[in-house]
Protein backbone atom coordinates (compact mmCIF):
# COMPACT_ATOMS: atom_id res chain seq x y z
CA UNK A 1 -45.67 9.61 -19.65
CA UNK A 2 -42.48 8.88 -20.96
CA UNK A 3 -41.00 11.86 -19.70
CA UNK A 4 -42.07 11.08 -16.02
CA UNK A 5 -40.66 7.52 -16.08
CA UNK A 6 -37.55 9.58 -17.03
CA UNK A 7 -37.55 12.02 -14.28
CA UNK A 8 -38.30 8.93 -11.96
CA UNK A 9 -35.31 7.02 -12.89
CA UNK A 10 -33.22 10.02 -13.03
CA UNK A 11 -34.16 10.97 -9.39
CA UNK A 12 -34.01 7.35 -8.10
CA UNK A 13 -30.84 7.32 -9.72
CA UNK A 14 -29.65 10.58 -8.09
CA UNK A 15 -30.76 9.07 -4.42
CA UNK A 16 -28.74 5.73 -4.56
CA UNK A 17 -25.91 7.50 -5.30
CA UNK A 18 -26.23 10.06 -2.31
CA UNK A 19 -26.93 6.54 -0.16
CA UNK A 20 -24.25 4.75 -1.61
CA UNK A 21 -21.72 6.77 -2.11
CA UNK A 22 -20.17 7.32 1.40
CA UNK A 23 -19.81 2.89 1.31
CA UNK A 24 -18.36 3.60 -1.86
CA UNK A 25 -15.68 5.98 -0.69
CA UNK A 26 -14.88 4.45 2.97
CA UNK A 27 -13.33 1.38 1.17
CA UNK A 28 -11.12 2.98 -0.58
CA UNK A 29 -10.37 4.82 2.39
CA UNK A 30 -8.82 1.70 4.25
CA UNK A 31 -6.40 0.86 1.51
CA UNK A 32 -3.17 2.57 1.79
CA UNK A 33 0.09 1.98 4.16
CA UNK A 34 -0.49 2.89 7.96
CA UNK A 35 2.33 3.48 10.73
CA UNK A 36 1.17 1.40 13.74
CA UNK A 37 0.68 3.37 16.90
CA UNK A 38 4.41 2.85 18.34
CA UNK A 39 5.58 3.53 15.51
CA UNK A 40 7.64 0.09 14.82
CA UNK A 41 6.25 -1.08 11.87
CA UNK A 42 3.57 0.28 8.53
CA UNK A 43 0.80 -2.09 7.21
CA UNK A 44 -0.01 -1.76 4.05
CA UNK A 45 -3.32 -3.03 3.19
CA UNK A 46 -5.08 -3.86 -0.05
CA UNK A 47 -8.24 -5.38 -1.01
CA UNK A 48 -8.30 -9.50 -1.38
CA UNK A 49 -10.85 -10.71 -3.37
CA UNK A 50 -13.85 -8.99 -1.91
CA UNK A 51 -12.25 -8.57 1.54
CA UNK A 52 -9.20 -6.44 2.79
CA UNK A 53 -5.66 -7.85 4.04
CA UNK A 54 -2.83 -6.12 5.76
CA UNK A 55 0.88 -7.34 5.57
CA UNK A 56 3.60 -5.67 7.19
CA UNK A 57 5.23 -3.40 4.83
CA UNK A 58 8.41 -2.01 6.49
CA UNK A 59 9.68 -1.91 9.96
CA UNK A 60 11.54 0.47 12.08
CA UNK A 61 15.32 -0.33 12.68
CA UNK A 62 16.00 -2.07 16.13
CA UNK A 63 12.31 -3.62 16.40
CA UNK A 64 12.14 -7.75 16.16
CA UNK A 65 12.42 -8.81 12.48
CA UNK A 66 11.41 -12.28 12.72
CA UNK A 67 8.12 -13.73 14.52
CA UNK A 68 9.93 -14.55 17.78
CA UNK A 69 6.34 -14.63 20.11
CA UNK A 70 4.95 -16.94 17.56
CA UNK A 71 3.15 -19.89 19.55
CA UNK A 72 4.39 -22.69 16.98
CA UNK A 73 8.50 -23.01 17.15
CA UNK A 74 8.89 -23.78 13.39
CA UNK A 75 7.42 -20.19 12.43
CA UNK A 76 9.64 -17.99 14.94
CA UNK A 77 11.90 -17.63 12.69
CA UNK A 78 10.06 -16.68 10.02
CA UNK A 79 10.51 -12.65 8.93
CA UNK A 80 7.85 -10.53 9.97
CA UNK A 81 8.40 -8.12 6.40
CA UNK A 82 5.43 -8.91 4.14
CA UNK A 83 3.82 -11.87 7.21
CA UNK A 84 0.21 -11.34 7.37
CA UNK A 85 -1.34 -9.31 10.47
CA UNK A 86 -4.89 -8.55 8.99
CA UNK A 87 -6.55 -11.41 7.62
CA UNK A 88 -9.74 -11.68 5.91
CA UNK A 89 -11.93 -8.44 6.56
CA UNK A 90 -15.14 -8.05 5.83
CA UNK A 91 -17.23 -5.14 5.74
CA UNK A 92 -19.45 -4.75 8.86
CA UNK A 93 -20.79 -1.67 8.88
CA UNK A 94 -20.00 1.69 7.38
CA UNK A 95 -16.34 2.40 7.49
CA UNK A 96 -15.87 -0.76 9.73
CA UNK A 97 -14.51 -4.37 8.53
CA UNK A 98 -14.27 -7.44 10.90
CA UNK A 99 -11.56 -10.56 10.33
CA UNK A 100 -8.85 -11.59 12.04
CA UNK A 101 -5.85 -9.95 13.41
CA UNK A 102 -2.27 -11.08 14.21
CA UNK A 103 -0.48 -9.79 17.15
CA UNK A 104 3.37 -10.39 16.45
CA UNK A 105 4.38 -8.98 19.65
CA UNK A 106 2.55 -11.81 22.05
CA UNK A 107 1.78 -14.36 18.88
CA UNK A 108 -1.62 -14.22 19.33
CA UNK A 109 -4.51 -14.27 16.80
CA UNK A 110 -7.51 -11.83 17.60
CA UNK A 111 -11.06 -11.06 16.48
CA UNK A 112 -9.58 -7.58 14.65
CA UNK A 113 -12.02 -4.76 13.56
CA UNK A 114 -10.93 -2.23 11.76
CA UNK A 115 -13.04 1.28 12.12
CA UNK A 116 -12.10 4.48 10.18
CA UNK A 117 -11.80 7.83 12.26
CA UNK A 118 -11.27 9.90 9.51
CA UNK A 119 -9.10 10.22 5.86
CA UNK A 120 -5.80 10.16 8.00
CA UNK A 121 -6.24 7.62 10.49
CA UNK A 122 -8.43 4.11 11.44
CA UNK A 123 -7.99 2.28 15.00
CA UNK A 124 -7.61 -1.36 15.03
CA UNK A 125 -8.94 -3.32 17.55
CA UNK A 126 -8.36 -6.86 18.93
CA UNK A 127 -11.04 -8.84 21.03
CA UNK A 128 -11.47 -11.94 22.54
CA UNK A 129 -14.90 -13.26 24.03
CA UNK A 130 -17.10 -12.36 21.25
CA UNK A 131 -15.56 -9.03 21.86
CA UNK A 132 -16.49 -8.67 25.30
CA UNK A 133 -12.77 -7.32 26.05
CA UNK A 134 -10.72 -5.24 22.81
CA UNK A 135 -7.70 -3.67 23.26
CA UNK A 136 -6.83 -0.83 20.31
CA UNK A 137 -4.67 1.10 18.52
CA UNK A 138 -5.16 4.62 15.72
CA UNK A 139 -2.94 3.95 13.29
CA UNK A 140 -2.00 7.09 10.96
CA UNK A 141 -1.91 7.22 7.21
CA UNK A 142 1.76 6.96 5.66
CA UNK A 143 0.34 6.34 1.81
């Protein structure tokens, strides 16, 4: 008897494992530095408590360097290095997270998903009207 309450475990064991794994692997799959689609700027992002944030890690010589499109005056100066364009995302789904998302090139804050493609690249997406209307971009892998 003992033996088959062994053989149990060790299968039920075996079969969360297989279920769990690929949840398991997609988060770490989201942390790293990504090169926005123009090209301008990389986000690094990192896990934040039991969500994920993305600051801007470096930008591209010649883009804006300080928050110029931000809607209140007193932050337009502020430097866009290391400012906060993912906020807060939680996991939704497999390989997807849902938070917030800064746009520094309008100022704008957006329902943001973030949705991995594959080890090299994830598109970002920002909605408005419960997500009735998204625009997104596939941001590539730089770390």
């Amino acid at each position: 008897m003992q033996l088959i309450t062994r053989d149990l475990f060790a299968v039920a064991f075996a079969l969360a494992l297989i279920v769990f794994a690929p949840f398991i692997a997609v988060a770490a799959e989201a942390t790293g530095e990504w090169l926005i689609e123009d090209g301008d700027a990389r986000v690094r992002i990192v896990p934040c408590g039991g969500e994920l944030c993305g600051n801007v890690a470096w930008i591209k010589e010649g883009a804006p360097t300080v928050d110029v499109n931000n809607p209140d005056p007193a932050k337009r100066s502020r430097p866009l290095l290391g400012s906060a364009v993912l906020l807060g995302l939680k996991p939704s789904g497999a390989g997807e997270w849902t938070g917030s998302l800064y746009d520094a090139e309008n100022g704008r804050t957006y329902v943001g998903k973030l949705t991995i493609i594959d080890e090299r690249h994830v598109k970002v997406a920002g909605c408005v009207l419960g997500g009735l209307i998204c625009e997104s971009q596939t941001w590539s892998r730089t770390k």
